[in-house]
PDB file of N, CA and C in Angstrom:
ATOM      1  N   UNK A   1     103.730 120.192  65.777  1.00  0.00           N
ATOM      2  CA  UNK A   1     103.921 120.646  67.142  1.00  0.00           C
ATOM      3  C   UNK A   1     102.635 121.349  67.567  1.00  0.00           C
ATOM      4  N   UNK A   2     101.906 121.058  68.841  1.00  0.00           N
ATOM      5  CA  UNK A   2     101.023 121.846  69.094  1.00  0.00           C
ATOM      6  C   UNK A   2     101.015 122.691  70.071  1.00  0.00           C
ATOM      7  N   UNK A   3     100.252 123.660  70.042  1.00  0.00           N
ATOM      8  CA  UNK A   3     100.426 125.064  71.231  1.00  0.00           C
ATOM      9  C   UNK A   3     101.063 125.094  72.407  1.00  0.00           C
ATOM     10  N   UNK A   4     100.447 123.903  73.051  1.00  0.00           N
ATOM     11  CA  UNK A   4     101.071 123.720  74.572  1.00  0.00           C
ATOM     12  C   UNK A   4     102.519 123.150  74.627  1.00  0.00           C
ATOM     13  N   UNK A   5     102.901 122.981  73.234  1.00  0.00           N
ATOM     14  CA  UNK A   5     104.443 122.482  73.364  1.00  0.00           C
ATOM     15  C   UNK A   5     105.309 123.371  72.920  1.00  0.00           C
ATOM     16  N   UNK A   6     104.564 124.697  72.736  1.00  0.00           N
ATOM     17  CA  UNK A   6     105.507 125.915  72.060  1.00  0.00           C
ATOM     18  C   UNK A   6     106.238 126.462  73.485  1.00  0.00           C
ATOM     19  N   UNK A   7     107.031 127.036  73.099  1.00  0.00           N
ATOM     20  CA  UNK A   7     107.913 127.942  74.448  1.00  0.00           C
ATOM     21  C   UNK A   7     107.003 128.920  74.711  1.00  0.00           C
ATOM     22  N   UNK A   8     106.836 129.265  75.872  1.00  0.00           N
ATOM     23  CA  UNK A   8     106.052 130.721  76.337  1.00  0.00           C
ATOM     24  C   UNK A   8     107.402 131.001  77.263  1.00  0.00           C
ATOM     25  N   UNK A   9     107.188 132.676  77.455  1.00  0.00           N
ATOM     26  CA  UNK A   9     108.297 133.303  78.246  1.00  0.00           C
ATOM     27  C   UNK A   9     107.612 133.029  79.864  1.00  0.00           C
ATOM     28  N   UNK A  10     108.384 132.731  80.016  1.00  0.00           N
ATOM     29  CA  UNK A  10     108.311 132.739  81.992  1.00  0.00           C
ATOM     30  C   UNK A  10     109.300 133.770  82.621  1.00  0.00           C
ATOM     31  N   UNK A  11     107.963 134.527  83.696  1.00  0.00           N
ATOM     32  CA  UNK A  11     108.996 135.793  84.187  1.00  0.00           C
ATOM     33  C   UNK A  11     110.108 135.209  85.177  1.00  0.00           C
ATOM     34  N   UNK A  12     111.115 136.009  84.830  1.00  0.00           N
ATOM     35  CA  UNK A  12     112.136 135.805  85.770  1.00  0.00           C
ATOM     36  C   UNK A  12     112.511 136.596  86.868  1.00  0.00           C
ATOM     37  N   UNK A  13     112.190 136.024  88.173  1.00  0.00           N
ATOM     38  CA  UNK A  13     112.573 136.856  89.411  1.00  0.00           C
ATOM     39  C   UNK A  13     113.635 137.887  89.587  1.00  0.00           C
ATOM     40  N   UNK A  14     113.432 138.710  90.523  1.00  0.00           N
ATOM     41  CA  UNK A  14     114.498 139.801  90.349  1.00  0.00           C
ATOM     42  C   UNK A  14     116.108 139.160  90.225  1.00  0.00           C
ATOM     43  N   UNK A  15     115.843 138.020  91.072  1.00  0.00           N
ATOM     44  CA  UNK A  15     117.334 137.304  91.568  1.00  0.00           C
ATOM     45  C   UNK A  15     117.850 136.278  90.584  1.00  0.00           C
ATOM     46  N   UNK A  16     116.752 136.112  89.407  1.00  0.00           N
ATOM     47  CA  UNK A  16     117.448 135.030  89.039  1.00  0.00           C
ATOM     48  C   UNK A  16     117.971 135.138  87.433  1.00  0.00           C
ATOM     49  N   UNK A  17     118.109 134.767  86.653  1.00  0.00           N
ATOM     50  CA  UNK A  17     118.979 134.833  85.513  1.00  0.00           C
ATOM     51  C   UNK A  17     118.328 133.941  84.102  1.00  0.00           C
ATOM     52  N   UNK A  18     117.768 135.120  82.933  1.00  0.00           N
ATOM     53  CA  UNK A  18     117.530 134.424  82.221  1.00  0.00           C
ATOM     54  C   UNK A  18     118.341 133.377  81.293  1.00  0.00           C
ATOM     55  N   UNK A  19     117.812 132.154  81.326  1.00  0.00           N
ATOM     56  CA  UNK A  19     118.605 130.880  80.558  1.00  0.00           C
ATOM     57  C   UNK A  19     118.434 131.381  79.106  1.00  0.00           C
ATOM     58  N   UNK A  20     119.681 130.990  77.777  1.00  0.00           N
ATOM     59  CA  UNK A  20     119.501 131.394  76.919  1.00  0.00           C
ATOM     60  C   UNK A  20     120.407 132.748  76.175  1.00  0.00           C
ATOM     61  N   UNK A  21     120.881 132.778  77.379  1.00  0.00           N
ATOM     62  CA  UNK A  21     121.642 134.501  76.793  1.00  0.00           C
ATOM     63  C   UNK A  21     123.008 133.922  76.191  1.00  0.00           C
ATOM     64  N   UNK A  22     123.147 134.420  75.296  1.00  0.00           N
ATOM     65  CA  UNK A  22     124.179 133.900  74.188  1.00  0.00           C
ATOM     66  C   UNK A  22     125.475 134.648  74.526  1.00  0.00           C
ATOM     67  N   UNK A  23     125.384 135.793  74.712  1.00  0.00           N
ATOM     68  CA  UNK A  23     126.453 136.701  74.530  1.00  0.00           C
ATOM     69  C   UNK A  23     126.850 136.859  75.860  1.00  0.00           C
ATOM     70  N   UNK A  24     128.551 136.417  76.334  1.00  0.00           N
ATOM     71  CA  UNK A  24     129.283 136.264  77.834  1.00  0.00           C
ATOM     72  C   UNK A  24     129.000 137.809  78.431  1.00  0.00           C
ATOM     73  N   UNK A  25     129.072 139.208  77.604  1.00  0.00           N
ATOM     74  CA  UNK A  25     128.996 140.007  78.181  1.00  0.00           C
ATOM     75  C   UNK A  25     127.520 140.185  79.466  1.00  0.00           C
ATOM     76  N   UNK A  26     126.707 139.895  78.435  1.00  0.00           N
ATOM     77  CA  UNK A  26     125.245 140.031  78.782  1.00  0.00           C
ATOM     78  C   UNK A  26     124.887 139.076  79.865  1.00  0.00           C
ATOM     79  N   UNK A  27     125.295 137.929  79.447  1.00  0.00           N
ATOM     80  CA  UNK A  27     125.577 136.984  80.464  1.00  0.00           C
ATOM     81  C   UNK A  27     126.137 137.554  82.283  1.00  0.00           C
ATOM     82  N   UNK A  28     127.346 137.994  82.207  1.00  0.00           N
ATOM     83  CA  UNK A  28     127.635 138.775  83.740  1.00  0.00           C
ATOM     84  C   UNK A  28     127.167 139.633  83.944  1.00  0.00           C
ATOM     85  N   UNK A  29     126.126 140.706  82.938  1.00  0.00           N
ATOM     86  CA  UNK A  29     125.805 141.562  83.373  1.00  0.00           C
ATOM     87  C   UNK A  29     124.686 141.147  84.012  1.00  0.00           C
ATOM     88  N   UNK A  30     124.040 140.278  83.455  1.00  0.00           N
ATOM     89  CA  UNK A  30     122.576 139.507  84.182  1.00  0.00           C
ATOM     90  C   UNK A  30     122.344 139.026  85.134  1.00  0.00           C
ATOM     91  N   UNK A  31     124.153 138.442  85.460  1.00  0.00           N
ATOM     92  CA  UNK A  31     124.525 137.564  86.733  1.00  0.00           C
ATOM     93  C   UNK A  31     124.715 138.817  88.147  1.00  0.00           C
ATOM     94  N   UNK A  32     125.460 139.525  87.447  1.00  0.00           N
ATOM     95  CA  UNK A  32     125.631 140.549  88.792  1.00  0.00           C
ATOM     96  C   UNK A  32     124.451 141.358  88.786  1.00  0.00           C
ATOM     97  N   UNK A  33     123.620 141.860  88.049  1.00  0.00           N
ATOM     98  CA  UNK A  33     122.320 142.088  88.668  1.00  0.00           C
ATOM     99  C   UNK A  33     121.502 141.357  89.586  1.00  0.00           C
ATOM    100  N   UNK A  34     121.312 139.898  89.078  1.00  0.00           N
ATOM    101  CA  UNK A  34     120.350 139.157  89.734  1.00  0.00           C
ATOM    102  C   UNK A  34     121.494 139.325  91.298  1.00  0.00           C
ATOM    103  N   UNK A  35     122.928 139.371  91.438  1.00  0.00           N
ATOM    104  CA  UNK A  35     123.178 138.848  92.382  1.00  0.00           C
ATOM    105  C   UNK A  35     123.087 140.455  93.402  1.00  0.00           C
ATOM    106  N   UNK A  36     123.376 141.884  93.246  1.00  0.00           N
ATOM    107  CA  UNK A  36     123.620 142.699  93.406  1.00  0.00           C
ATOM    108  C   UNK A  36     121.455 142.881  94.394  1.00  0.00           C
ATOM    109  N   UNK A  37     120.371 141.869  93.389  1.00  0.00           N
ATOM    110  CA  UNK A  37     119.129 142.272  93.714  1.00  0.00           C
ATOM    111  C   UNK A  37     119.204 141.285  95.141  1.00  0.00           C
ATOM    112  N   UNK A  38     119.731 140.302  95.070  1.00  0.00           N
ATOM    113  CA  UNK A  38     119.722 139.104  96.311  1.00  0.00           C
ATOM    114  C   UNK A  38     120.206 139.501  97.376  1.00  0.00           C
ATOM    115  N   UNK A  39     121.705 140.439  97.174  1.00  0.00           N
ATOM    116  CA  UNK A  39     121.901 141.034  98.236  1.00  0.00           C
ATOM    117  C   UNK A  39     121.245 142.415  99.003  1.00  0.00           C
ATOM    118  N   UNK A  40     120.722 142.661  98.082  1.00  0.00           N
ATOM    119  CA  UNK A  40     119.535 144.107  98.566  1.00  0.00           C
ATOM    120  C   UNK A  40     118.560 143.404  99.411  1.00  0.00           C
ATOM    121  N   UNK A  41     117.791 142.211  98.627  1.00  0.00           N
ATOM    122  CA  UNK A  41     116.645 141.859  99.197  1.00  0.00           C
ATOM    123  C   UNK A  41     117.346 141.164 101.008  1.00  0.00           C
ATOM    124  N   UNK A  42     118.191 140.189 100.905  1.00  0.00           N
ATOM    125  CA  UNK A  42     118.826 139.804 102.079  1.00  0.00           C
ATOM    126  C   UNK A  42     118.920 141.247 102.982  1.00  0.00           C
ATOM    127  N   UNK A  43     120.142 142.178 102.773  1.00  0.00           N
ATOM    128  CA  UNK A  43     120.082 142.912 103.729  1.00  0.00           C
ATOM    129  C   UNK A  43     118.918 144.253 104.085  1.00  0.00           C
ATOM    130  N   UNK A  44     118.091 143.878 102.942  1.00  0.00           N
ATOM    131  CA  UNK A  44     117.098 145.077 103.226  1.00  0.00           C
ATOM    132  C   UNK A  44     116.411 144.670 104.812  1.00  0.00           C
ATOM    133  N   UNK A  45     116.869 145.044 105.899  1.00  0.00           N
ATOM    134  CA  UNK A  45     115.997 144.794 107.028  1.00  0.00           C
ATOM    135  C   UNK A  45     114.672 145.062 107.172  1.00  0.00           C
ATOM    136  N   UNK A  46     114.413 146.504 106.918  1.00  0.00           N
ATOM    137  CA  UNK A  46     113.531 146.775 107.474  1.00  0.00           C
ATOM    138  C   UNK A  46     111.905 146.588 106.346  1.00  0.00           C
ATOM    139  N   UNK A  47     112.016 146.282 105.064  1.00  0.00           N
ATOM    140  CA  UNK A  47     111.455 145.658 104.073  1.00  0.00           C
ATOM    141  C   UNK A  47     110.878 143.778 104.899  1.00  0.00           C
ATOM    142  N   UNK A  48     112.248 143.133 105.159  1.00  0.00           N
ATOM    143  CA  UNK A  48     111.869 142.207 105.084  1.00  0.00           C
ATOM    144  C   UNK A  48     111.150 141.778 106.909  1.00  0.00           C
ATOM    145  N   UNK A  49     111.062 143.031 107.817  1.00  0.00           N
ATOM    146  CA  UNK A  49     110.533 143.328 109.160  1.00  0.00           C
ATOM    147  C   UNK A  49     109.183 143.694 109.064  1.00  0.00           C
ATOM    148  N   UNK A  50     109.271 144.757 107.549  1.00  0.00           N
ATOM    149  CA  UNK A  50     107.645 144.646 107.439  1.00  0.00           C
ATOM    150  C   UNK A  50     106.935 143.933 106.837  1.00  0.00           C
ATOM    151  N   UNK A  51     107.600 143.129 106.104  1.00  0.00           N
ATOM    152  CA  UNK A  51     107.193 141.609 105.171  1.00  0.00           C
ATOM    153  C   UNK A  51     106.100 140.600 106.603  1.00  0.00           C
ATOM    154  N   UNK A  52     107.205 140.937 107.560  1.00  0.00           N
ATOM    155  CA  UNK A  52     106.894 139.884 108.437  1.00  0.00           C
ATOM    156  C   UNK A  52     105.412 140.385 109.493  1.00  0.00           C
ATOM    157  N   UNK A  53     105.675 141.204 109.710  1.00  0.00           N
ATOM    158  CA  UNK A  53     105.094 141.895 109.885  1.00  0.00           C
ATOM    159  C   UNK A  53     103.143 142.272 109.815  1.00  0.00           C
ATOM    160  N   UNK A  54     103.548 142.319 108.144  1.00  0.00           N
ATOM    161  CA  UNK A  54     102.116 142.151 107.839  1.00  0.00           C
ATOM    162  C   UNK A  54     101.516 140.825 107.704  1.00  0.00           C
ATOM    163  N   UNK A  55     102.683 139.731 107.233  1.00  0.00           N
ATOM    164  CA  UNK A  55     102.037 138.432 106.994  1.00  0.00           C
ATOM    165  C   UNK A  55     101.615 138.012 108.787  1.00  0.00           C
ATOM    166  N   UNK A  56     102.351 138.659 109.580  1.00  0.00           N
ATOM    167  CA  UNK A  56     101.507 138.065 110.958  1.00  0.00           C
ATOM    168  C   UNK A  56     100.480 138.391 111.222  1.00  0.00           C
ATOM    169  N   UNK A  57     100.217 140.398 111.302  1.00  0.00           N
ATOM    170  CA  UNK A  57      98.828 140.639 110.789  1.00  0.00           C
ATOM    171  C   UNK A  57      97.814 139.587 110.528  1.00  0.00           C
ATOM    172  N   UNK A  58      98.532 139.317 109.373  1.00  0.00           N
ATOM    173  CA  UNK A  58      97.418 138.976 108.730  1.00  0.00           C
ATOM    174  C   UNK A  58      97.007 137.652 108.753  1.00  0.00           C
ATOM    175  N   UNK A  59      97.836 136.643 109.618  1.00  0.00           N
ATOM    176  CA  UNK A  59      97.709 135.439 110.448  1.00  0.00           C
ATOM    177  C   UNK A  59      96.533 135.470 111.617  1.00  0.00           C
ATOM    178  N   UNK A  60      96.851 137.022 112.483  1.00  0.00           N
ATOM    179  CA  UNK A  60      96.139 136.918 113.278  1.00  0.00           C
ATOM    180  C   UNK A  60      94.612 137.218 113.210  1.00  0.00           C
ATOM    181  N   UNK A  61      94.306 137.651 112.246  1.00  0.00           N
ATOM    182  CA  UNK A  61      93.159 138.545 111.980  1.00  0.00           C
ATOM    183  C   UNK A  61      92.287 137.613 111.397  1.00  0.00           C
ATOM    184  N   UNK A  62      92.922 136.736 110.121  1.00  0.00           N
ATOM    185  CA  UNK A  62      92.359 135.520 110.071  1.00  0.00           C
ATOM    186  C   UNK A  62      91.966 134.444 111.371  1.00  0.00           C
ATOM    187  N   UNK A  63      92.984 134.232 112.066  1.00  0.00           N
ATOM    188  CA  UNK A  63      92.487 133.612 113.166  1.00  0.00           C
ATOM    189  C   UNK A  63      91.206 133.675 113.992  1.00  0.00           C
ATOM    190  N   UNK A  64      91.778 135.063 114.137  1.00  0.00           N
ATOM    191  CA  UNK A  64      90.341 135.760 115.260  1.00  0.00           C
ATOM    192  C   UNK A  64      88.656 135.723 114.552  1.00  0.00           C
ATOM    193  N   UNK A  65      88.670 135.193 113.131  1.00  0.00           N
ATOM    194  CA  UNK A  65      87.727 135.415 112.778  1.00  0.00           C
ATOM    195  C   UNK A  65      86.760 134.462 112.547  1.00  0.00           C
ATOM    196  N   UNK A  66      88.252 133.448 112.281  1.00  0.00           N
ATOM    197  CA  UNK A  66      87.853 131.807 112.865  1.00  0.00           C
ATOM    198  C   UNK A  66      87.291 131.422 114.080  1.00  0.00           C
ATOM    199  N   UNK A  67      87.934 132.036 115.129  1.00  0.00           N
ATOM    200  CA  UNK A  67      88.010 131.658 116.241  1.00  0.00           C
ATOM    201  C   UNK A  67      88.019 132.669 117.293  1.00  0.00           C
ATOM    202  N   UNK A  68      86.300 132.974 117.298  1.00  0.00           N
ATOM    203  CA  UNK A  68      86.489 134.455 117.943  1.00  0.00           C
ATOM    204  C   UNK A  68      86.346 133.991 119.775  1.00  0.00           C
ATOM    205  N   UNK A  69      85.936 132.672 119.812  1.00  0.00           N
ATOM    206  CA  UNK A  69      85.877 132.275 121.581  1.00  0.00           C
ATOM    207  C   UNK A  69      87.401 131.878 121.968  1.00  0.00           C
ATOM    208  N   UNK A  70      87.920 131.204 121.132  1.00  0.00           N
ATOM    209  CA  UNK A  70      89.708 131.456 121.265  1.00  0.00           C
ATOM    210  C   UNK A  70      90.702 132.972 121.431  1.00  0.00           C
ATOM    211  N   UNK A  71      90.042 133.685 120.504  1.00  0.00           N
ATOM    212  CA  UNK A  71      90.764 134.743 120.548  1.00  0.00           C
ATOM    213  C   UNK A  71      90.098 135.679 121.696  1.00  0.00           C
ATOM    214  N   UNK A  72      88.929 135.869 122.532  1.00  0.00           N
ATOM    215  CA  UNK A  72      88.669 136.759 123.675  1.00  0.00           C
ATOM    216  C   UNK A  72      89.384 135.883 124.588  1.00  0.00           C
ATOM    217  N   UNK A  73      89.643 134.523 124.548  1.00  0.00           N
ATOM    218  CA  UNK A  73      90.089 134.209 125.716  1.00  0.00           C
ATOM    219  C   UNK A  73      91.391 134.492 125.689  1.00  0.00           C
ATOM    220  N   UNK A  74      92.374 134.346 124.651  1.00  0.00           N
ATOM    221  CA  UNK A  74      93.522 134.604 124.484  1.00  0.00           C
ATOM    222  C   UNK A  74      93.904 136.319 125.155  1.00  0.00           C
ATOM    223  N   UNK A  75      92.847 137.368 124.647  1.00  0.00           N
ATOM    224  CA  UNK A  75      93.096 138.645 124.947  1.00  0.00           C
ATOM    225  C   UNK A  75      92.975 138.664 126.262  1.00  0.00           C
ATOM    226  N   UNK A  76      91.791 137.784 127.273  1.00  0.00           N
ATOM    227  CA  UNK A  76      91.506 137.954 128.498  1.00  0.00           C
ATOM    228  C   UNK A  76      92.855 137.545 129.183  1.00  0.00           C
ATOM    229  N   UNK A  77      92.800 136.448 128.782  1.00  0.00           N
ATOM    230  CA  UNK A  77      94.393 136.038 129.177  1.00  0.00           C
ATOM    231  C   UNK A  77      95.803 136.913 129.368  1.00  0.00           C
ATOM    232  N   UNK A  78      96.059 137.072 128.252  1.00  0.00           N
ATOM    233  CA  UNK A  78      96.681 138.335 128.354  1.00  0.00           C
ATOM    234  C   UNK A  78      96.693 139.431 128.849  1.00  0.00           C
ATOM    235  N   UNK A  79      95.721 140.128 129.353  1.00  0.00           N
ATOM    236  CA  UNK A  79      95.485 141.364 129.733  1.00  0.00           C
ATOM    237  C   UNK A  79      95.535 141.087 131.477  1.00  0.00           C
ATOM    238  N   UNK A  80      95.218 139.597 132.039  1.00  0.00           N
ATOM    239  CA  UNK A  80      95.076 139.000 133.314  1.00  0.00           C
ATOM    240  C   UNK A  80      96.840 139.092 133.673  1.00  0.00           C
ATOM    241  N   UNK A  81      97.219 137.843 132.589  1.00  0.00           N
ATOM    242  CA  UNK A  81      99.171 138.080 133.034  1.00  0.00           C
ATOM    243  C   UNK A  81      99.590 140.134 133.135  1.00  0.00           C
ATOM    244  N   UNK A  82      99.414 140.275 132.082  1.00  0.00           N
ATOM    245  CA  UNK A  82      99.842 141.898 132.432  1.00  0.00           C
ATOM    246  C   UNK A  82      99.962 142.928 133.387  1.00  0.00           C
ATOM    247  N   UNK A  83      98.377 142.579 134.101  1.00  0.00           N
ATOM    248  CA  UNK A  83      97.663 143.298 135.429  1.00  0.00           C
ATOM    249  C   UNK A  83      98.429 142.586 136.308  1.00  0.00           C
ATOM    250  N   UNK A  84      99.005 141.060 136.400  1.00  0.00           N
ATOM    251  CA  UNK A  84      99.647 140.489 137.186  1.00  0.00           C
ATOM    252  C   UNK A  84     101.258 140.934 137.420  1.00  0.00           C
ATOM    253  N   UNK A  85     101.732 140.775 136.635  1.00  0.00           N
ATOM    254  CA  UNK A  85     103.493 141.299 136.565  1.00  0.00           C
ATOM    255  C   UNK A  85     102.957 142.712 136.638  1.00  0.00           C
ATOM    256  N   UNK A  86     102.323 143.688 136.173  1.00  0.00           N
ATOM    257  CA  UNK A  86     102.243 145.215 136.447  1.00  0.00           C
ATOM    258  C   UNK A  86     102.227 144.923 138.453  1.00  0.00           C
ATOM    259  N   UNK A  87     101.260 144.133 138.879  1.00  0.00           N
ATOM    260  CA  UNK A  87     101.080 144.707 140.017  1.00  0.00           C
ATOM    261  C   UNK A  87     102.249 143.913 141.013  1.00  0.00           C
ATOM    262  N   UNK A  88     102.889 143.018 140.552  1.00  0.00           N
ATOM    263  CA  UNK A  88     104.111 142.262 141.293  1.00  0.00           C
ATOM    264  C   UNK A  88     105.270 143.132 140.802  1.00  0.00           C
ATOM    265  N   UNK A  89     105.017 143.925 140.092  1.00  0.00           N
ATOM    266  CA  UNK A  89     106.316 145.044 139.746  1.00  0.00           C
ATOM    267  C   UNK A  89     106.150 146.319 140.863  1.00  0.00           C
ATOM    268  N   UNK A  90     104.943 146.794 141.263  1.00  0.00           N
ATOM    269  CA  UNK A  90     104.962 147.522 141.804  1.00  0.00           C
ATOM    270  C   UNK A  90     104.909 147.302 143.481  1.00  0.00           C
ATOM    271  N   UNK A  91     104.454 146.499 143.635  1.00  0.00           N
ATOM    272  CA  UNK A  91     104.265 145.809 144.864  1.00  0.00           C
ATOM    273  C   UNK A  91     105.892 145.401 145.630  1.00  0.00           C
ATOM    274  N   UNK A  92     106.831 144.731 144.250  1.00  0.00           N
ATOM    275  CA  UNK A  92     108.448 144.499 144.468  1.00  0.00           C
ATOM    276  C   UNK A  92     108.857 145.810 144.852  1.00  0.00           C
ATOM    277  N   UNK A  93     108.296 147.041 144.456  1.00  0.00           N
ATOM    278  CA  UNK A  93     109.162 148.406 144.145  1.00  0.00           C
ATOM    279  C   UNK A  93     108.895 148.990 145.752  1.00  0.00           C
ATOM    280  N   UNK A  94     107.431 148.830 145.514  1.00  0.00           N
ATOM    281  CA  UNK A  94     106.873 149.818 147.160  1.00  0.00           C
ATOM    282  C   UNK A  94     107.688 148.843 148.337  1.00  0.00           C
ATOM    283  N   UNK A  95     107.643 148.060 148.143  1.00  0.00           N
ATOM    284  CA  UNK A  95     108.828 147.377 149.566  1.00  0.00           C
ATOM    285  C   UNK A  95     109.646 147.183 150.611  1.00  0.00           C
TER     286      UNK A  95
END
């Protein structure tokens, strides 16, 4: 048998369940952990708000760095609609 055909341990995610466990006790205890971590990670909101969060960050920042004549126009853009609805908001109000 050679090296690369030996078993190496592979980590197992918080959620998931190592294969191999012999003993039924150990077995559910492994199961309701992994399942007890799935439901944390699911309802953790505000974890998975800042998950999102930074990966957009960090979408955009890459972008802009790519594409810095895309991204002033994008900001110009933006800042043009804004000044626009700001001043059709106030303009609706004074009326």
């Amino acid at each position: 048998m050679s090296s690369s055909d030996s078993l190496t341990p592979v980590p197992v995610p918080r959620t998931g369940v190592m294969i191999g466990i012999a003993d039924p006790v150990e077995q559910a205890r492994a199961e309701l952990k992994a399942a007890l971590a799935a439901i944390e990670e699911k309802a953790n909101v505000p974890r998975r708000v800042s998950r999102a969060t930074d990966e957009t960050i960090a979408k955009a920042r890459r972008f802009s760095r790519e594409n810095q004549n895309e991204t002033l126009a994008i900001i110009v853009g933006g800042a043009a609609l804004i000044g626009v609805l700001v001043w059709g908001a106030v303009r609706a109000y004074t009326r």
